[in-house]
Protein backbone atom coordinates (compact mmCIF):
# COMPACT_ATOMS: atom_id res chain seq x y z
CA UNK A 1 -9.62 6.63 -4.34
CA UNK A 2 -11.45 5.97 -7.61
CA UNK A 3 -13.79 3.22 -8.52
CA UNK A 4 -13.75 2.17 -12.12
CA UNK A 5 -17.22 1.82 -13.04
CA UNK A 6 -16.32 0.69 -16.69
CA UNK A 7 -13.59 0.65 -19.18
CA UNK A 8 -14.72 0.58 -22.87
CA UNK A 9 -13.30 -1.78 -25.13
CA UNK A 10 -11.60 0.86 -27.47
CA UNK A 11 -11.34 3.51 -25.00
CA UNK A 12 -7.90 4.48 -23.69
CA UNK A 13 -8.71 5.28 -20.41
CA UNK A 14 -11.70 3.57 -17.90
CA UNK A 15 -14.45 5.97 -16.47
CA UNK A 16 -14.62 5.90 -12.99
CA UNK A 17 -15.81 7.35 -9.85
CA UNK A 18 -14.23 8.93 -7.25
CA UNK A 19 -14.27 8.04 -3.98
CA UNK A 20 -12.52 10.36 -2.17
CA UNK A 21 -8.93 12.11 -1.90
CA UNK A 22 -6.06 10.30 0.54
CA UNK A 23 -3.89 13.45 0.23
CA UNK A 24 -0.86 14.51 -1.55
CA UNK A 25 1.25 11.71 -2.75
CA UNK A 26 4.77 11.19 -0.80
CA UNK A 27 2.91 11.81 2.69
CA UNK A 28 3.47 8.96 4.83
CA UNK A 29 0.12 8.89 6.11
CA UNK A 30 -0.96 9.30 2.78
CA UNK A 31 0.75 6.40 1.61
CA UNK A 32 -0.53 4.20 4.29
CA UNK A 33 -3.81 5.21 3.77
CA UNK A 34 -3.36 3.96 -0.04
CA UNK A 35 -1.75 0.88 0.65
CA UNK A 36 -4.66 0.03 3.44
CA UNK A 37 -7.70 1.01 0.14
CA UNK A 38 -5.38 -0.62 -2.24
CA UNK A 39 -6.45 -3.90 -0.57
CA UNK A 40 -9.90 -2.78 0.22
CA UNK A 41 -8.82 -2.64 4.31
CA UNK A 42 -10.54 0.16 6.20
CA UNK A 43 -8.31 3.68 6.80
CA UNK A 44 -11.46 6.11 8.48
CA UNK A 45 -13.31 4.36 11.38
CA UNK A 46 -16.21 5.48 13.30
CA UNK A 47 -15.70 7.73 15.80
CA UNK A 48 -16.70 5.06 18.87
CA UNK A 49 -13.93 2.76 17.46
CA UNK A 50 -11.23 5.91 17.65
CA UNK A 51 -12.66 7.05 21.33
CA UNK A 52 -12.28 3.42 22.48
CA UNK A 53 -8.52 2.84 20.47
CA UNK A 54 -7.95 6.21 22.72
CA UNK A 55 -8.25 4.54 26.19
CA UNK A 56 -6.00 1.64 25.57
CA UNK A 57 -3.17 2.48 27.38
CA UNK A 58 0.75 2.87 25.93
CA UNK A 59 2.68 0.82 28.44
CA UNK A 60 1.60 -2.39 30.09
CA UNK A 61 0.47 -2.96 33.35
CA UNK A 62 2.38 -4.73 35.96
CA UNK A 63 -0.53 -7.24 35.97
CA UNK A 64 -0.39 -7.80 32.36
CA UNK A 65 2.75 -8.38 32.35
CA UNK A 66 2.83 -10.66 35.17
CA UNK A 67 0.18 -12.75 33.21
CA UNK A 68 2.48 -13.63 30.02
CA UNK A 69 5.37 -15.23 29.54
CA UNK A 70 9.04 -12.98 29.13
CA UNK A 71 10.76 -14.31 26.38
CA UNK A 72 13.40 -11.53 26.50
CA UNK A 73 16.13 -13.69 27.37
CA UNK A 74 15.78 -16.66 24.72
CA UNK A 75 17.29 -15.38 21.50
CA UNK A 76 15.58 -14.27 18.52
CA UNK A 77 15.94 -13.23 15.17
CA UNK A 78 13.73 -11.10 13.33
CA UNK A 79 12.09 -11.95 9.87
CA UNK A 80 11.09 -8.21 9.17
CA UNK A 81 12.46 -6.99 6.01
CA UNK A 82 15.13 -4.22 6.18
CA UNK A 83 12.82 -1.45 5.51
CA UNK A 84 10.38 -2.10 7.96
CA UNK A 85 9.35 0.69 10.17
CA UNK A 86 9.00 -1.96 13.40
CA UNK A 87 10.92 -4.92 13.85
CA UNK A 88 7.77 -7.31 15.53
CA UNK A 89 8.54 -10.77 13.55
CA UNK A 90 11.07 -12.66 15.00
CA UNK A 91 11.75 -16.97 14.79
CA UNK A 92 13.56 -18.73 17.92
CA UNK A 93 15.03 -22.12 17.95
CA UNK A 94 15.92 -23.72 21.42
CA UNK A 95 17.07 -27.39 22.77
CA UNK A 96 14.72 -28.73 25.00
CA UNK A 97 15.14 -32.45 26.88
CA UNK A 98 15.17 -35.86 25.03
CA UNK A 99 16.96 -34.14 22.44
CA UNK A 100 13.63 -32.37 21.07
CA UNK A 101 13.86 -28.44 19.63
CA UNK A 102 11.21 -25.71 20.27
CA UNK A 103 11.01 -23.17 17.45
CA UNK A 104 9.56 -20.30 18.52
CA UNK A 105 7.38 -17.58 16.21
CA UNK A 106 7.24 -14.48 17.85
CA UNK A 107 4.75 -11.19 17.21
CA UNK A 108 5.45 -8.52 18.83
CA UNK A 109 2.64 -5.96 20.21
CA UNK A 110 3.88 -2.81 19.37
């Protein structure tokens, strides 16, 4: 990551500083990493934000669950470009009485 402190008027290349080094190029965490400083969104975080990320559990509890509302069975179709490494964008249309039409938007917590 380099900050361009100036860039000449008749010089080829700008002068910069740099930041620090994401890793070698190709890496997929590498890559993320440059996409997130790219658009100046944080990639390293304190160490209290990590611990706490840490203790957030990977499945949800019965009582979470019980607490929103399953849309599993209403279908969807996702909006997430073919590439995408998780499919969490989805749009749902659906008749409702009186002849009125929910449309659903849909992001997922994956």
């Amino acid at each position: 990551v380099v900050k361009v402190t100036e860039w000449p008027d008749k010089a080829k290349n700008p002068i910069g500083q740099v930041l620090g080094i994401l890793g070698k190029a190709g890496d997929n965490t590498t890559e993320m990493h440059a996409i997130l400083a790219e658009f100046g969104l944080p990639y390293v975080y304190p160490q209290s934000v990590e611990k706490a990320a840490e203790k957030i559990p990977a499945e949800i509890s019965a009582e979470e669950m019980a607490r929103r509302e399953d849309f599993r069975k209403v279908t969807t179709f996702t909006i997430d470009p073919k590439d995408a490494k998780d499919c969490d964008d989805a749009l749902s249309i659906r008749p409702l009485k009186d002849g009125l039409w929910e449309v659903g938007v849909h992001i997922a917590d994956v």
